[in-house]
N, C-alpha and C. Protein backbone atom coordinates (compact mmCIF):
# COMPACT_ATOMS: atom_id res chain seq x y z
N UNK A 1 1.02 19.31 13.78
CA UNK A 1 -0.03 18.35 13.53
C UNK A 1 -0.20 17.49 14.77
N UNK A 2 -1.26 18.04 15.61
CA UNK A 2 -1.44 17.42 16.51
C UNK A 2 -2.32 15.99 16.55
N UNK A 3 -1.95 14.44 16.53
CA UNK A 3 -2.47 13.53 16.33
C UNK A 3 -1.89 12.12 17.08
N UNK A 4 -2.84 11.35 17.11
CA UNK A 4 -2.00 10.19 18.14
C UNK A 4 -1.10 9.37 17.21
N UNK A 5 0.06 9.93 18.70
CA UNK A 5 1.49 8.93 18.18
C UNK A 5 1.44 7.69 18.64
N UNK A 6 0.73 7.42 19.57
CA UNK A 6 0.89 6.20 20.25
C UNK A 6 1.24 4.90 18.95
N UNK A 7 2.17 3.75 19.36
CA UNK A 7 2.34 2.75 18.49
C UNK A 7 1.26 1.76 18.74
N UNK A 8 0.93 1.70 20.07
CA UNK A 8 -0.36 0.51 20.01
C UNK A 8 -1.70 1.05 19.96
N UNK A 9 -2.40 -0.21 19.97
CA UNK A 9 -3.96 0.04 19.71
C UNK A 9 -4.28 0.25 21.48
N UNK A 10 -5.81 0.11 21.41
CA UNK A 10 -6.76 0.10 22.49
C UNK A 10 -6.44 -0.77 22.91
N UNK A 11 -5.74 -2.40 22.95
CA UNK A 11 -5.85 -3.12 23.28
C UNK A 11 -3.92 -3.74 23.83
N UNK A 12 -3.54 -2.83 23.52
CA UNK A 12 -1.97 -2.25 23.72
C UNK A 12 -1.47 -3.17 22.85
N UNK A 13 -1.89 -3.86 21.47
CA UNK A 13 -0.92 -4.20 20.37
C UNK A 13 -0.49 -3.05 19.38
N UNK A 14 0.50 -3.27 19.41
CA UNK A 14 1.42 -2.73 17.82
C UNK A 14 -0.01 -2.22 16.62
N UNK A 15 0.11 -0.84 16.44
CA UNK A 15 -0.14 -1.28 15.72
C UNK A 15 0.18 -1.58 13.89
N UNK A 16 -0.63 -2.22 13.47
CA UNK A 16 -0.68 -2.48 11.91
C UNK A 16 -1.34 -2.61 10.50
N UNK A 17 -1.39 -2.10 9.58
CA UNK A 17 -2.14 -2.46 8.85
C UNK A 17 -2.72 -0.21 8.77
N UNK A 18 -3.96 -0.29 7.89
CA UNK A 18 -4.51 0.89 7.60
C UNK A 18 -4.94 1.64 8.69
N UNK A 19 -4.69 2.86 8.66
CA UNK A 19 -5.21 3.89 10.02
C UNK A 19 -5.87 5.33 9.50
N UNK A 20 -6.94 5.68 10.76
CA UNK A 20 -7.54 6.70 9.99
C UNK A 20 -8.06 7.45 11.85
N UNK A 21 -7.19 8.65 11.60
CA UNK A 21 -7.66 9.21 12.79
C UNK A 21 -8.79 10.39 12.46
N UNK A 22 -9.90 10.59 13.67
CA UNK A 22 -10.87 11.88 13.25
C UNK A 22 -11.25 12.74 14.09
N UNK A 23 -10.98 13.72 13.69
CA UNK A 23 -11.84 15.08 14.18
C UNK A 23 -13.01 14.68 15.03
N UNK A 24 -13.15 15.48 16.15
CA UNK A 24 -14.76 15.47 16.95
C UNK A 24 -15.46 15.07 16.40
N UNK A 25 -15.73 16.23 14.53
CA UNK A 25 -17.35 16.11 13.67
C UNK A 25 -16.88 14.72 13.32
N UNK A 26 -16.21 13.86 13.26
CA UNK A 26 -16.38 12.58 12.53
C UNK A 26 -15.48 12.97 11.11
N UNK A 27 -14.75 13.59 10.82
CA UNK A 27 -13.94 14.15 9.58
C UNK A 27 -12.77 13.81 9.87
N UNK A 28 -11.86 13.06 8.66
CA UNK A 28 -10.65 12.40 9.22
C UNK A 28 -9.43 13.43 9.15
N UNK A 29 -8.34 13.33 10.10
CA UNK A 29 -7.63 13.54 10.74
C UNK A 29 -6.09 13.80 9.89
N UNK A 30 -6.20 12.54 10.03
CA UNK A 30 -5.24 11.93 8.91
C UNK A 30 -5.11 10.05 9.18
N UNK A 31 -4.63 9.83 7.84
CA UNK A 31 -4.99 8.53 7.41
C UNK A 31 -3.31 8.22 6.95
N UNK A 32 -2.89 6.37 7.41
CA UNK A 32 -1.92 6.33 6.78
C UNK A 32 -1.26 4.51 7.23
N UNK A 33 -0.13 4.17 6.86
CA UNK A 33 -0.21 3.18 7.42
C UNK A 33 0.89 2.62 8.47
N UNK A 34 0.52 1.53 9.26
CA UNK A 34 1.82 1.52 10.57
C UNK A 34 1.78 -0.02 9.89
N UNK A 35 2.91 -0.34 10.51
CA UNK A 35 3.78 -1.92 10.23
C UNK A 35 4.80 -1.87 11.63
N UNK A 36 4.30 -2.68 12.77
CA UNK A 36 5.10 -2.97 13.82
C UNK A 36 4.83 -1.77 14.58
N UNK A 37 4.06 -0.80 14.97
CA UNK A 37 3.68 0.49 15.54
C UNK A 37 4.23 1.22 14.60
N UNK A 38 4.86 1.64 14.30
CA UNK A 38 5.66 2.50 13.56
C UNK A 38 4.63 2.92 11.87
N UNK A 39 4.77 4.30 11.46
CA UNK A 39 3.96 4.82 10.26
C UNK A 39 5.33 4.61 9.43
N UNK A 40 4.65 4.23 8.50
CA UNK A 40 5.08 3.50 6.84
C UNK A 40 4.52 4.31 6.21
N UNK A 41 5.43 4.16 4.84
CA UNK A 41 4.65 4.49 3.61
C UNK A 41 3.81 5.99 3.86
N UNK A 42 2.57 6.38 2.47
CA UNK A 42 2.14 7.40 2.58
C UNK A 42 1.55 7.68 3.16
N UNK A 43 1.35 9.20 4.19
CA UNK A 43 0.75 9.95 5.16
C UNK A 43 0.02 11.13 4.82
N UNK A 44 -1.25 11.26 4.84
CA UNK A 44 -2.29 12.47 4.46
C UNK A 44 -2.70 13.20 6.02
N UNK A 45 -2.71 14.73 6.02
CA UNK A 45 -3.00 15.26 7.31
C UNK A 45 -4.09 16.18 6.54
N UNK A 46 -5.43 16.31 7.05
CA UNK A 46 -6.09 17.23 6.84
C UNK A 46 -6.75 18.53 7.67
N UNK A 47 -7.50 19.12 7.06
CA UNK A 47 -7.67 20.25 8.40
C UNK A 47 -9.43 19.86 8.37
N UNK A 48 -9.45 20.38 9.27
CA UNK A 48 -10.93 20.58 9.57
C UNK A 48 -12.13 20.44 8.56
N UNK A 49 -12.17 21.74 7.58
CA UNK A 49 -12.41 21.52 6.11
C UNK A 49 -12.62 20.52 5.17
N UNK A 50 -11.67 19.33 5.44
CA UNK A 50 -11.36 18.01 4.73
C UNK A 50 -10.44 18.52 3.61
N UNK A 51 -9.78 19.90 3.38
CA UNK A 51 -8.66 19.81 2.73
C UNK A 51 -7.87 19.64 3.42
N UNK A 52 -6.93 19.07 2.33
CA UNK A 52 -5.17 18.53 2.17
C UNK A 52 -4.70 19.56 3.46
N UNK A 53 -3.72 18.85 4.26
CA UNK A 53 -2.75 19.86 5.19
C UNK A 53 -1.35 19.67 4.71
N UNK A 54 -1.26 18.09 5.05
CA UNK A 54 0.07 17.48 4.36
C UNK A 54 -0.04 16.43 3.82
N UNK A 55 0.94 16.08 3.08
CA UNK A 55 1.13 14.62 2.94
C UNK A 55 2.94 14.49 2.59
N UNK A 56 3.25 13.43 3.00
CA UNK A 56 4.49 12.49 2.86
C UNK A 56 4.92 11.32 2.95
N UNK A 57 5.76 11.23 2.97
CA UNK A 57 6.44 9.83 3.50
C UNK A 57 6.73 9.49 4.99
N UNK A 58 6.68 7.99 5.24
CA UNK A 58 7.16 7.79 6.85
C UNK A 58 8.14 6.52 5.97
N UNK A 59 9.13 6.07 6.96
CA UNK A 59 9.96 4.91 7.06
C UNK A 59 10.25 4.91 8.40
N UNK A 60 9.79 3.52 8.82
CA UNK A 60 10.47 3.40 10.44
C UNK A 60 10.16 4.49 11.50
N UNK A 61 8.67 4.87 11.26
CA UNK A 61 8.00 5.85 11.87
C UNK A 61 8.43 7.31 11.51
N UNK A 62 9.62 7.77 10.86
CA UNK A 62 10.33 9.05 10.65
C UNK A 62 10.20 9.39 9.20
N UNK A 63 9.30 10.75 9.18
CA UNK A 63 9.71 11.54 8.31
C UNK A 63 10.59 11.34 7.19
N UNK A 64 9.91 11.12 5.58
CA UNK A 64 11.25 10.85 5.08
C UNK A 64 11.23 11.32 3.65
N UNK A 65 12.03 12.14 2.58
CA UNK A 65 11.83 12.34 1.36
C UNK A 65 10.43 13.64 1.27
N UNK A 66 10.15 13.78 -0.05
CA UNK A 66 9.43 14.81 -0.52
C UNK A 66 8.05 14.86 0.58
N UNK A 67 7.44 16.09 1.29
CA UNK A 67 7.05 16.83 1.80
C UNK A 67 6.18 17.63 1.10
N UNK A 68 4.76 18.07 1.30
CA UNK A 68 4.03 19.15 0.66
C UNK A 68 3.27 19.60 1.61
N UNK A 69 2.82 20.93 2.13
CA UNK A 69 1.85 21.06 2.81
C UNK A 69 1.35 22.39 1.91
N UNK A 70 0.08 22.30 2.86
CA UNK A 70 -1.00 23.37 2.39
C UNK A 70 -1.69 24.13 3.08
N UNK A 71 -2.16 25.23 2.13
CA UNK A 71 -3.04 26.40 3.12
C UNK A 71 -4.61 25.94 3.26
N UNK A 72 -4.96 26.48 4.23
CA UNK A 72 -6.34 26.46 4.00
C UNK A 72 -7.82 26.21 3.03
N UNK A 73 -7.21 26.84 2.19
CA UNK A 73 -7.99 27.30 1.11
C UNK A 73 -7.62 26.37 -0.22
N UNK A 74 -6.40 25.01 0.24
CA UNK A 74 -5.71 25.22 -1.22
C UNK A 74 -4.86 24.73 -1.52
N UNK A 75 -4.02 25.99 -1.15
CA UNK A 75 -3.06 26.36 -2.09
C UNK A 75 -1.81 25.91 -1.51
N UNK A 76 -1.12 25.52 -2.00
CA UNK A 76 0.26 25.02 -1.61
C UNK A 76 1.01 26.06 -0.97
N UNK A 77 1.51 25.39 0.38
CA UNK A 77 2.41 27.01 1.47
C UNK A 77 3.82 26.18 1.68
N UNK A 78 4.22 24.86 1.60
CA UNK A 78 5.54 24.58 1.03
C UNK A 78 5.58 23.49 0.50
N UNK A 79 7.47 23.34 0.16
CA UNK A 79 7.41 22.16 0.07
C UNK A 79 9.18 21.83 0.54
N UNK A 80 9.59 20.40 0.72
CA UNK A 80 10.90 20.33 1.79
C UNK A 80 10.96 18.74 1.40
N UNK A 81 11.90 18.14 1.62
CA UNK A 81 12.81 17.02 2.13
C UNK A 81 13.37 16.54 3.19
N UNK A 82 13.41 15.53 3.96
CA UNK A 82 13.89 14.85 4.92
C UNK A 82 14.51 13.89 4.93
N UNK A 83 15.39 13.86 5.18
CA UNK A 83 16.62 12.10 5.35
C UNK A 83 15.99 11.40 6.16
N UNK A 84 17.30 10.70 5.77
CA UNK A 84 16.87 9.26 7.12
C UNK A 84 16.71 9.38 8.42
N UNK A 85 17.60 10.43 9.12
CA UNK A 85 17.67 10.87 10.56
C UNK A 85 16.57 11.93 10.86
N UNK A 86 15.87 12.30 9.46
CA UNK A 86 14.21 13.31 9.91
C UNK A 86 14.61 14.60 9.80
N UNK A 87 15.59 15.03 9.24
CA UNK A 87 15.98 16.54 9.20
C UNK A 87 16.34 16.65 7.97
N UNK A 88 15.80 18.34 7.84
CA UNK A 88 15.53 18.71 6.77
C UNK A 88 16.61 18.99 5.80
N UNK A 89 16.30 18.42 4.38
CA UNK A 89 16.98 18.14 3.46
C UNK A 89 16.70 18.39 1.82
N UNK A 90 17.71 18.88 1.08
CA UNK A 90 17.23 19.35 0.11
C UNK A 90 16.54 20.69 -0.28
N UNK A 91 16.22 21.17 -1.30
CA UNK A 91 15.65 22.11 -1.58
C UNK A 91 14.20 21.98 -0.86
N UNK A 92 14.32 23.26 -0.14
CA UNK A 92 12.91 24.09 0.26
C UNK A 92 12.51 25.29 -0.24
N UNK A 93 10.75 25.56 -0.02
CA UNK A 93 10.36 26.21 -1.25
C UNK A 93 9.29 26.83 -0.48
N UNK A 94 9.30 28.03 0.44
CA UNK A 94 8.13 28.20 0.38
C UNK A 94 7.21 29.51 -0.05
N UNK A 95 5.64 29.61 0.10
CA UNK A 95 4.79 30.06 -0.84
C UNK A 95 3.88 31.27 -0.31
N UNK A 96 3.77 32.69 -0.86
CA UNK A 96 2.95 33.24 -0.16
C UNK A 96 1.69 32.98 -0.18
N UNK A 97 0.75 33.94 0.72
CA UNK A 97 -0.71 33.47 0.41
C UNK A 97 -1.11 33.39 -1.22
N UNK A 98 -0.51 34.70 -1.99
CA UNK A 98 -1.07 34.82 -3.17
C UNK A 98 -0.38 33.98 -4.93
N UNK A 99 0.27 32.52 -3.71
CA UNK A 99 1.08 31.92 -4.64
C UNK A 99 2.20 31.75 -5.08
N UNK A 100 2.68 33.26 -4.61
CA UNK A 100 4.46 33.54 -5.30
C UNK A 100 5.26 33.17 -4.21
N UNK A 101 6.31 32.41 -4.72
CA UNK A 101 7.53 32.28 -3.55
C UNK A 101 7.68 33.16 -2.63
N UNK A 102 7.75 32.62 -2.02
CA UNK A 102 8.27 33.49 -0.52
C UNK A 102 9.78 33.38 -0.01
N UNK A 103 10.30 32.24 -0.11
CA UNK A 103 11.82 31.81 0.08
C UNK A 103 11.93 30.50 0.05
N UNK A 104 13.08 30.40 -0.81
CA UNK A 104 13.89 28.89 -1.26
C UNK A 104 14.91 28.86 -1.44
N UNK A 105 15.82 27.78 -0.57
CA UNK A 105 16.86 27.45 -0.11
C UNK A 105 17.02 25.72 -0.13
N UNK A 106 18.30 25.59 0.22
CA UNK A 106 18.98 24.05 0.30
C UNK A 106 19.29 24.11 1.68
N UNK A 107 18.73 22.66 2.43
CA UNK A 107 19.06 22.43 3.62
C UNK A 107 19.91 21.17 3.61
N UNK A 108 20.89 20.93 4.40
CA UNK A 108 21.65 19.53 4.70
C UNK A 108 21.80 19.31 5.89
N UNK A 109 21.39 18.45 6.31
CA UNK A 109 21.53 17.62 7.83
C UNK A 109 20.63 18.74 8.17
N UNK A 110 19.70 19.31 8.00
CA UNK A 110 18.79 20.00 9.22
C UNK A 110 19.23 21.55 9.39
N UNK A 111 20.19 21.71 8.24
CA UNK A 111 20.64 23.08 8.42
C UNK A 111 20.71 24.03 7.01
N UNK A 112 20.68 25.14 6.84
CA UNK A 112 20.41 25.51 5.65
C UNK A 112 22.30 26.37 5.17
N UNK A 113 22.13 25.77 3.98
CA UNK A 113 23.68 26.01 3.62
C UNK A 113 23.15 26.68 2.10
N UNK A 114 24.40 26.95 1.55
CA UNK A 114 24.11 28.37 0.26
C UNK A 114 23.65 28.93 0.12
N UNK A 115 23.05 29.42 -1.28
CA UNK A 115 22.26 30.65 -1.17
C UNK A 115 20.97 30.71 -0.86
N UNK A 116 20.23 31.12 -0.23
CA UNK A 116 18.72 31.35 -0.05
C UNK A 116 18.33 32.60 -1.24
N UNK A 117 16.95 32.39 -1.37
CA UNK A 117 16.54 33.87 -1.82
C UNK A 117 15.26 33.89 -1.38
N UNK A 118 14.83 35.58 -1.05
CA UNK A 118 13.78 36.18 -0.23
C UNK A 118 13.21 36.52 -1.69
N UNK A 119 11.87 36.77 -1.43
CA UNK A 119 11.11 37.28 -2.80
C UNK A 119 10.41 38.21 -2.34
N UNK A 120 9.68 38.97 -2.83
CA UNK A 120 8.30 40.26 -2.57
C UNK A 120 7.25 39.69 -2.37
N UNK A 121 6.51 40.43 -2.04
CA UNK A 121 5.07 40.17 -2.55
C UNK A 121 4.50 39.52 -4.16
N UNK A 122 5.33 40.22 -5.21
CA UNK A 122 5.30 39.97 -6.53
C UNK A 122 5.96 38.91 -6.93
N UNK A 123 6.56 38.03 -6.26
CA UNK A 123 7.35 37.00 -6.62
C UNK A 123 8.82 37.45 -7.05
N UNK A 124 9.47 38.53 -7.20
CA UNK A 124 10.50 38.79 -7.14
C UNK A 124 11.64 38.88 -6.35
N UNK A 125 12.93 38.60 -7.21
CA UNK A 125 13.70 38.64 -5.88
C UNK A 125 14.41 39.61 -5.01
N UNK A 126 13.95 39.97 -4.10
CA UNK A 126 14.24 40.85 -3.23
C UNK A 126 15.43 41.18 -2.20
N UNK A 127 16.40 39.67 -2.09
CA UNK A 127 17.26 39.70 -0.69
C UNK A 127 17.97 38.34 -1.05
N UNK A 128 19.12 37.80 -1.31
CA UNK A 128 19.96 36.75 -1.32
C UNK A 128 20.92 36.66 0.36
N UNK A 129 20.99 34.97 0.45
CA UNK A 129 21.55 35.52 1.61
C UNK A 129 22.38 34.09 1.64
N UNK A 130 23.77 34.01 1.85
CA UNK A 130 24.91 32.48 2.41
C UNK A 130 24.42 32.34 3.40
N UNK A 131 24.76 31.07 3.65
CA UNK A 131 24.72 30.21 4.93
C UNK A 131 25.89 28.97 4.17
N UNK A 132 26.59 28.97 6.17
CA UNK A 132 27.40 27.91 5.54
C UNK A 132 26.64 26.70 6.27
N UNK A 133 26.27 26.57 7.04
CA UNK A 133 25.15 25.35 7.80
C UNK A 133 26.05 25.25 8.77
């Protein structure tokens, strides 16, 4: 998600309060809010289209807690967790084009530990696999 990180404004303050970045056509970007430069609270990323890309959480500018992104068209292509330090955490889940799992696993500290499982095309499961992280 390519979008400005910068913490200040045009005018090189911090910034604060509601934000809304946009596309060339004038179609927003993503929208969300900063407190002291830094993104707070909830974060929406869209595509081109004006559908959903992502949305989550920020704390203290970083990535934090439940995660969703999306396809094109739609449809939900995952979903994940992040700690405090921004790495990935918790159960991940993600989705083929035609809806059915694709693979879901548990990550800790940014690394994926137990069992995973691979699915088909049909949503079935196809391939189990350990990890110790």
């Amino acid at each position: 998600m390519k979008t400005d990180n910068s913490k200040t404004d045009a005018d090189g303050r911090l910034k604060n309060g509601h934000y809304k970045e946009h596309f060339k056509d004038g179609s927003v970007m993503c929208e969300g809010d900063f407190h002291d430069g830094e993104k707070v609270g909830e974060w929406k990323y869209y595509l081109v289209n004006g559908n959903l890309k992502a949305i989550g959480r920020f704390e203290n500018g970083k990535m934090i807690g439940e995660w969703k992104w999306y396809r094109e068209n739609g449809e939900l292509m995952q979903t994940g967790s992040f700690d405090e330090e921004e790495r990935k955490s918790g159960v991940w889940v993600r989705y083929q084009e035609n809806g059915k799992k694709y693979d879901e696993g548990e990550f800790r500290a940014g690394k994926k530990i137990g069992e995973w499982h691979l699915y088909d095309k049909n949503g079935k499961l196809a391939k189990t696999s350990k990890h110790k992280g």
